[in-house]
Protein backbone atom coordinates (compact mmCIF):
# COMPACT_ATOMS: atom_id res chain seq x y z
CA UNK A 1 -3.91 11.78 12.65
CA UNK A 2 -0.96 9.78 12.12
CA UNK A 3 2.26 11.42 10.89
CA UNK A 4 2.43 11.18 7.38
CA UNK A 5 5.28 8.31 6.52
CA UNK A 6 7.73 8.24 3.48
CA UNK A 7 8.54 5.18 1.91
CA UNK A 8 11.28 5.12 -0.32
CA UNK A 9 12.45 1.82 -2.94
CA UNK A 10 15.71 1.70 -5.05
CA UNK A 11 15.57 3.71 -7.78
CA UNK A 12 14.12 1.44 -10.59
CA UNK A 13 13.32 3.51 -13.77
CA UNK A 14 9.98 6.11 -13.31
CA UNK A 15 9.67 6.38 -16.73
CA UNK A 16 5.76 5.21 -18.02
CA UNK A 17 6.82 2.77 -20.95
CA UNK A 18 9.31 0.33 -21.26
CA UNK A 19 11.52 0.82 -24.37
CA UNK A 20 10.49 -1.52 -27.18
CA UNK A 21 6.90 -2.23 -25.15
CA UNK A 22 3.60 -1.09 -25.51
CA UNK A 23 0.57 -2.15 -24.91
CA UNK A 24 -0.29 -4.57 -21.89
CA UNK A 25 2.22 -6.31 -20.18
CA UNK A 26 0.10 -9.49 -18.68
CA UNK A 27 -2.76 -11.33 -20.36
CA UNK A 28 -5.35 -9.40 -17.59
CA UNK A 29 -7.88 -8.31 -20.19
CA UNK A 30 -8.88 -4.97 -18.91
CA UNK A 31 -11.95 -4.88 -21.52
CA UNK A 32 -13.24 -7.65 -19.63
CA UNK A 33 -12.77 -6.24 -16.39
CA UNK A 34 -14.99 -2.85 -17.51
CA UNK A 35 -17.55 -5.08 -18.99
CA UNK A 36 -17.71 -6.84 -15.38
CA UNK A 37 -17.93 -3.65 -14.05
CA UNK A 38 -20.62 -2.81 -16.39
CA UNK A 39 -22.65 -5.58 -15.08
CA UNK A 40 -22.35 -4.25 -11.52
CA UNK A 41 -23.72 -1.32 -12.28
CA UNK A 42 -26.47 -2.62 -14.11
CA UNK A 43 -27.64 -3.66 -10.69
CA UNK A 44 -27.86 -0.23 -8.95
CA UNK A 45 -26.20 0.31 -5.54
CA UNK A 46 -25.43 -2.29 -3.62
CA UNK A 47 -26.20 -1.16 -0.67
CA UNK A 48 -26.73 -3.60 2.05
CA UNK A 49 -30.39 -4.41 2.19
CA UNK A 50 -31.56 -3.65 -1.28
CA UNK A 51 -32.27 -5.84 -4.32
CA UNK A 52 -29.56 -4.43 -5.99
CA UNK A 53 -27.33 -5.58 -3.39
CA UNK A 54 -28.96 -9.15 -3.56
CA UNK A 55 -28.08 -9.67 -7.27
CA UNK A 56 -24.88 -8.14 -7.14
CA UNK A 57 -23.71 -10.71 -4.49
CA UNK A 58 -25.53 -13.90 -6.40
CA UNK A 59 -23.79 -12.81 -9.59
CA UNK A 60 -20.57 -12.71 -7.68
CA UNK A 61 -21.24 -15.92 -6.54
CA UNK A 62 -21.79 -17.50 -10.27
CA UNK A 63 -19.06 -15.66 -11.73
CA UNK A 64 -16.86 -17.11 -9.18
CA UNK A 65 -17.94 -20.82 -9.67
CA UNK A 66 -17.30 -20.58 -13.29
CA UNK A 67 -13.61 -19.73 -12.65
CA UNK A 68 -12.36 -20.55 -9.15
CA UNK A 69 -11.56 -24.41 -7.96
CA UNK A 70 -13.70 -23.46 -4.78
CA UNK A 71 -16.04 -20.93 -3.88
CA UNK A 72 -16.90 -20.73 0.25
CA UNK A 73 -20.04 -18.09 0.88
CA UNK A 74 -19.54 -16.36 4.70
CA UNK A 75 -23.28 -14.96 5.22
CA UNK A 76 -23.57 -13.17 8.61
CA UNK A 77 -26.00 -10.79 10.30
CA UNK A 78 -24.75 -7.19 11.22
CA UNK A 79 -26.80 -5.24 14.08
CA UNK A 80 -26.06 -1.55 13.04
CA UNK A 81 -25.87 1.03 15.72
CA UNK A 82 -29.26 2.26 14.65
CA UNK A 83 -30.82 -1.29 15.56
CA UNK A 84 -31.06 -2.70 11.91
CA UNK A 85 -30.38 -6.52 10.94
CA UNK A 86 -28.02 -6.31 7.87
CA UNK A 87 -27.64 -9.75 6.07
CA UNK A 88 -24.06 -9.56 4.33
CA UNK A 89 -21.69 -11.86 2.84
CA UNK A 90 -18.73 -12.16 2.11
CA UNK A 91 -17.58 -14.35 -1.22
CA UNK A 92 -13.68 -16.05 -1.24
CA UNK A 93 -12.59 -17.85 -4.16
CA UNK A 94 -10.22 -20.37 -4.16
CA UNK A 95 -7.65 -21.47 -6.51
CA UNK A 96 -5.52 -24.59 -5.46
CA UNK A 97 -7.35 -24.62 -2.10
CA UNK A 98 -4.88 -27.72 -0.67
CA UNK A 99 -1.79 -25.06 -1.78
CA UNK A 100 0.10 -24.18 1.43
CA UNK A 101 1.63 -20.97 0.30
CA UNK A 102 -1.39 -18.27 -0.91
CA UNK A 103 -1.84 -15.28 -1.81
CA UNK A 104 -4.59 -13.35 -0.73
CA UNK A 105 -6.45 -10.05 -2.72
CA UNK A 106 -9.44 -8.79 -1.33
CA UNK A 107 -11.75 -5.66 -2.50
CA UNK A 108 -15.49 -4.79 -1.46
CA UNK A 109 -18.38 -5.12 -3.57
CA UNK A 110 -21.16 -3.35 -1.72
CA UNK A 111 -21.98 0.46 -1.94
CA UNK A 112 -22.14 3.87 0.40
CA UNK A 113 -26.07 4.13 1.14
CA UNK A 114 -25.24 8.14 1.28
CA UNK A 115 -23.55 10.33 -0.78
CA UNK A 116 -22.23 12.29 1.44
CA UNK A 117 -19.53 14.35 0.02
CA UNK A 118 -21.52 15.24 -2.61
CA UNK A 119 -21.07 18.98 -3.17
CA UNK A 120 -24.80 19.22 -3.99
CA UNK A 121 -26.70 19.34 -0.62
CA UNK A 122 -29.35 17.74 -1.96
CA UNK A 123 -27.46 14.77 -3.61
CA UNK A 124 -25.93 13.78 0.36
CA UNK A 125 -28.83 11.03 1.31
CA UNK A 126 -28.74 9.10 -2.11
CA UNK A 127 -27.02 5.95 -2.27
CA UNK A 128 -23.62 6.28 -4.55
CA UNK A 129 -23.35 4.30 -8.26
CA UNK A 130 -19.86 3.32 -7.18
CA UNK A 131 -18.36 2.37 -10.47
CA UNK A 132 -15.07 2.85 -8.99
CA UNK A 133 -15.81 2.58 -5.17
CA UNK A 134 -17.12 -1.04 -5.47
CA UNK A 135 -17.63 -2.39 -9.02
CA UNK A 136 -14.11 -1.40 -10.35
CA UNK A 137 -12.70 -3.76 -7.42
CA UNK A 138 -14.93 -6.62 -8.39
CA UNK A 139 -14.19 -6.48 -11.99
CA UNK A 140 -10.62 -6.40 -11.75
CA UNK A 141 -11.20 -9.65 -9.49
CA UNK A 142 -13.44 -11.61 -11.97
CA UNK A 143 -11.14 -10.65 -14.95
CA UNK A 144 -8.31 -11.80 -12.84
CA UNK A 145 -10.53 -15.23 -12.15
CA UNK A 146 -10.25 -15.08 -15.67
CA UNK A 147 -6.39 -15.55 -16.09
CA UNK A 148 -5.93 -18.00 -13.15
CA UNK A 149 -8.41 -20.26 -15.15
CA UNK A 150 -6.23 -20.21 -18.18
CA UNK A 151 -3.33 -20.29 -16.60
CA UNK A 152 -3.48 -21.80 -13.38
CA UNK A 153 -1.16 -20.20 -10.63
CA UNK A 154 1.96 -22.03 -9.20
CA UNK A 155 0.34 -20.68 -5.34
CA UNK A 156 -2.85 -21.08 -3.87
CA UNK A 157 -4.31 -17.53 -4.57
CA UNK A 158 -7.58 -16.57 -2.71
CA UNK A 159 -9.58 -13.69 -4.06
CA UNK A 160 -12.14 -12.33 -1.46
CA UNK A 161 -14.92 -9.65 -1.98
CA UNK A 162 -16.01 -8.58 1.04
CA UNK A 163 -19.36 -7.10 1.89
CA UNK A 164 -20.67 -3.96 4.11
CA UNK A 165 -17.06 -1.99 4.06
CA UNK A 166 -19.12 1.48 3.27
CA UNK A 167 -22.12 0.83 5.19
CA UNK A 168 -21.97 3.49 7.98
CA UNK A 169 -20.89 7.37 8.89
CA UNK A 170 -18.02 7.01 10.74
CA UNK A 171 -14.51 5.45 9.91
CA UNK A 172 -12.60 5.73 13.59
CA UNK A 173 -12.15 3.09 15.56
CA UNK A 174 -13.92 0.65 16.75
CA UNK A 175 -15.52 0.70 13.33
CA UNK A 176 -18.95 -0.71 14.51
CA UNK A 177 -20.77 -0.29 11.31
CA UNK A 178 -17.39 -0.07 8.57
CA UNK A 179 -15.30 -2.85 7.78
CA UNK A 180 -17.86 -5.30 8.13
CA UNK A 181 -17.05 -7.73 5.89
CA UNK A 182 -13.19 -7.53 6.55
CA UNK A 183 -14.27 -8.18 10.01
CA UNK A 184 -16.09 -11.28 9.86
CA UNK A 185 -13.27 -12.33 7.85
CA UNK A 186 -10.47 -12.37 10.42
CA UNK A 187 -12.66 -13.63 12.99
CA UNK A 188 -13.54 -16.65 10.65
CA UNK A 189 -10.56 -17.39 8.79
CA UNK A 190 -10.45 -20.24 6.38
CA UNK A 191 -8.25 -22.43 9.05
CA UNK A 192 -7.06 -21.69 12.18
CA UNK A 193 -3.77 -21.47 10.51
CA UNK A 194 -4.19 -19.03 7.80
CA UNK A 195 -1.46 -17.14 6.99
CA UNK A 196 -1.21 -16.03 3.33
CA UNK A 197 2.51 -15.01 2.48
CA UNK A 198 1.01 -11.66 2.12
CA UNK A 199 -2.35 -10.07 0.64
CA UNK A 200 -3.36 -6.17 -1.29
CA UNK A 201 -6.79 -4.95 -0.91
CA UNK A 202 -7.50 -3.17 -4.39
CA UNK A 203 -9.78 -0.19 -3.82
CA UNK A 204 -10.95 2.34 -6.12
CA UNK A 205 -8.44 1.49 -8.52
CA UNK A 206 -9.80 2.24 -11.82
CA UNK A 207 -9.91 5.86 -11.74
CA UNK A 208 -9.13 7.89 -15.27
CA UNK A 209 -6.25 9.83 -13.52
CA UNK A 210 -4.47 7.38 -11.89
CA UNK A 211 -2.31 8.15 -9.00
CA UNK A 212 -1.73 5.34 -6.35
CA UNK A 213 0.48 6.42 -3.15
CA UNK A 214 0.89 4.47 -0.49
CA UNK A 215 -0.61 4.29 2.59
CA UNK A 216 0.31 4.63 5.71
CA UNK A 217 -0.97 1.76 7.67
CA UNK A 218 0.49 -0.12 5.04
CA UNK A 219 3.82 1.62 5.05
CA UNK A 220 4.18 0.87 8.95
CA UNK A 221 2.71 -3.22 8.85
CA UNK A 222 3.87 -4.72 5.83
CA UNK A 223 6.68 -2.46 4.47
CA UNK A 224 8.04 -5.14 2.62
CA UNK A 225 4.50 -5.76 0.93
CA UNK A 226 4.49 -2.09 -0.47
CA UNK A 227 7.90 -2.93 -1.57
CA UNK A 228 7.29 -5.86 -3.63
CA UNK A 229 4.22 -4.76 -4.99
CA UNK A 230 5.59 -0.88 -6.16
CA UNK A 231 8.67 -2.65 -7.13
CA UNK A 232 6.53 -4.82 -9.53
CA UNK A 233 4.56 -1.75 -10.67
CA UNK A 234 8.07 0.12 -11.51
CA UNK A 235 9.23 -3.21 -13.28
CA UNK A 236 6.18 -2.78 -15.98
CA UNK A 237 7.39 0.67 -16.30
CA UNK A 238 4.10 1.82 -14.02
CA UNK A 239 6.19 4.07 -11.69
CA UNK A 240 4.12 7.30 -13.24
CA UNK A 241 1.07 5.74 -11.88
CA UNK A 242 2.28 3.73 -8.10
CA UNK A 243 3.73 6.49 -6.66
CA UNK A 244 6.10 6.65 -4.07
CA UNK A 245 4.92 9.06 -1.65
CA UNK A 246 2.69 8.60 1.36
CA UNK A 247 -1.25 8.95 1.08
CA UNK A 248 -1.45 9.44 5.13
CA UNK A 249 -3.31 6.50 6.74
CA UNK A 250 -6.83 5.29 5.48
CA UNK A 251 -9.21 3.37 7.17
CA UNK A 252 -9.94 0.70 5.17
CA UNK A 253 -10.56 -3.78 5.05
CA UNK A 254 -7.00 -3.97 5.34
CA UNK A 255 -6.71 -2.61 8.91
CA UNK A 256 -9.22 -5.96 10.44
CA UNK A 257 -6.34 -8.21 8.89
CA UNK A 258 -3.54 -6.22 9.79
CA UNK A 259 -4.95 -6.42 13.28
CA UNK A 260 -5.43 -10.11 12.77
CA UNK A 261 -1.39 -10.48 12.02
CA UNK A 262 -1.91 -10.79 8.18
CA UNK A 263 0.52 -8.94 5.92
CA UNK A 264 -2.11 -7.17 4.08
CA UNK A 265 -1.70 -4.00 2.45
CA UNK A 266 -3.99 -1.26 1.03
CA UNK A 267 -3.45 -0.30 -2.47
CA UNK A 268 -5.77 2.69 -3.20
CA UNK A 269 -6.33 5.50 -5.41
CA UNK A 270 -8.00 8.32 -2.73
CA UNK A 271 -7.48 11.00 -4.41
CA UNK A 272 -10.37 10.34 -7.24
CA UNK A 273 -10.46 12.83 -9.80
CA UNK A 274 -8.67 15.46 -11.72
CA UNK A 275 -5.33 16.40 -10.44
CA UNK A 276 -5.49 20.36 -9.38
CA UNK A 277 -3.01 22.78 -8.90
CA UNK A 278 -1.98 21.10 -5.45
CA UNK A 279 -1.73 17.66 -6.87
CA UNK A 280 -4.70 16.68 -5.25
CA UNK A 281 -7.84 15.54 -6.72
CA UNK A 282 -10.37 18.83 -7.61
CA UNK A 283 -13.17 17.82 -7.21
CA UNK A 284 -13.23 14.27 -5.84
CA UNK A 285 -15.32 11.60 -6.41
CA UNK A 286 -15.35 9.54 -3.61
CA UNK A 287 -18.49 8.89 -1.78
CA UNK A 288 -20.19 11.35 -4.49
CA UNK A 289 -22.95 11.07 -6.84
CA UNK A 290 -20.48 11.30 -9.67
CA UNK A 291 -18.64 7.91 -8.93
CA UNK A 292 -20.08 6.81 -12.38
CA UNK A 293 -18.82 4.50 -15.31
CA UNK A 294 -17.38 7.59 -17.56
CA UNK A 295 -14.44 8.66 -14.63
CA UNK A 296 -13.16 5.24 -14.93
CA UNK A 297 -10.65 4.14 -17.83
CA UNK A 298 -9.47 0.19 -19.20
CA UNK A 299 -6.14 1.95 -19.61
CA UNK A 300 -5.99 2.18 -14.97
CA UNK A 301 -7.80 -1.33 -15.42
CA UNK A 302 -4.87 -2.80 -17.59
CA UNK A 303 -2.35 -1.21 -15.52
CA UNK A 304 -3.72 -2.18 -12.10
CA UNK A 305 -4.56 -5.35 -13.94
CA UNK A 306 -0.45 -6.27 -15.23
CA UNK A 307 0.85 -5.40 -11.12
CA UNK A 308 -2.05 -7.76 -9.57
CA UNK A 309 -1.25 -10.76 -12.14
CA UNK A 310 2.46 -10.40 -12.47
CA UNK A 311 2.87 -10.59 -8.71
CA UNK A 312 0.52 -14.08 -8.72
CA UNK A 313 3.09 -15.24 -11.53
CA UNK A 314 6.30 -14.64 -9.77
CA UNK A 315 6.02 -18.25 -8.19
């Protein structure tokens, strides 16, 4: 375990409002990103393999065309440790494709095929509903698809959903059947000289009781990333909800593109659920049964929502 790493910005106002603002700060309309969620859901888990899985990723793909100037499908074969053929892909969407200067976002679509931190024993081998582990990602995405059509960015801005992050048990290194997607991705960049000025994978970032840290990994590879996007967040008057304190280091898509030399960072929610006495989520959500539409809010949408755009818009 790595040591734990505070990251501290310039004091820039914690307060949760702005005076003489309310409401959202951006056009991201965060309705639209739970209706998009909505849909996800509508297709069960998406776990690798399944049906569900299948028209999650083709409805991804025809969202996408609708909005983006390019859509590029990576479809790859995973062998799994237990000897299965997974077919994944991953889905980038392009806006200004011939842009030099991008910006890159990236969350996962699929779904955990096990439960297993469920506290119910018999809940542990059921695949997860992943409203906010997996659909909450790809609707903020598509609603954000929805902005850069209107208003088309001054950067190249890439958004990437990336397949098979949650597929297997074990999160260490060398993350044979994790990170999948994320993978692929640095191996097969876009060009051989792909180097977005920086990128955030959103993850579970919907959550009713919002409470972003930052993460380590992060922290230590793209400080300057963290800065500019919890600066941003502070700027809206978000500070209540990006906090800065360190989360400890996750394993997550971010660490394939760190590893790559992209200045990706991880902006996550871990601690899903209901603050407790310890400041901790009691009980937590993640990789449970109870990942389901009613523990996510459009109030976390809209404020995830206002950081992701305003930082597109700053060119």
């Amino acid at each position: 375990m790595l040591t734990l790493l505070l990251f501290a910005l310039p004091a820039l106002g914690g307060c949760d409002t702005i005076p003489g603002r309310s409401g959202p700060r951006t056009a991201f309309d965060a309705n639209a990103a739970m209706e998009y969620t909505k849909a996800q859901l509508a297709f069960g888990p998406r776990v690798p393999g399944t049906a569900g899985h299948t028209k999650a990723g083709d409805w991804i793909v025809s969202m996408m065309r609708q909005r983006a100037d390019t859509v590029i499908e990576q479809r790859f074969t995973h062998r799994t440790l237990d000897g299965r053929d997974l077919a994944l892909r991953n889905v980038l969407a392009r806006f200004k494709p011939a842009a030099p200067q991008r910006i890159l976002y990236l969350v996962h679509w699929d779904t955990r095929p096990t439960a297993d931190q469920d506290p119910v024993l018999g809940n542990r081998n059921m695949p997860i509903p992943g409203a906010n582990d997996g659909a909450a990602g790809v609707g903020l995405l598509v609603a954000l698809g929805d902005a850069l059509k209107k208003v088309p960015p001054n950067v190249g801005v890439d958004l990437l959903f990336v397949d098979g992050e949650d597929y297997g048990k074990s999160f260490d290194p060398p993350y044979r059947d994790v990170l999948l997607g994320s993978q692929y991705f640095a191996e097969h960049l876009p060009s051989a000289d792909y180097r977005p000025i920086y990128g955030v994978l959103w993850d579970m970032i919907a959550g009713k009781d919002l409470n972003i840290l930052q993460e380590s990994h992060s922290v230590s590879k793209a400080p300057e990333v963290v800065s500019r996007v919890w600066q941003k967040a502070a700027e809206l008057g978000y500070s209540r909800y990006f906090i800065t304190r360190s989360a400890g280091p996750i394993a997550d898509d971010h660490i394939p593109l760190q590893n790559k030399g992209l200045r990706v960072i991880d902006v996550i929610d871990i601690d899903y659920g209901p603050a407790g006495p310890s400041g901790s989520a009691e009980p937590n959500y993640h990789h449970t049964m109870q990942d389901t539409i009613d523990k996510i809010s459009v109030k976390s949408f809209q404020i995830v929502g206002d950081v992701a755009l305003s930082l597109l818009t700053d060119f």
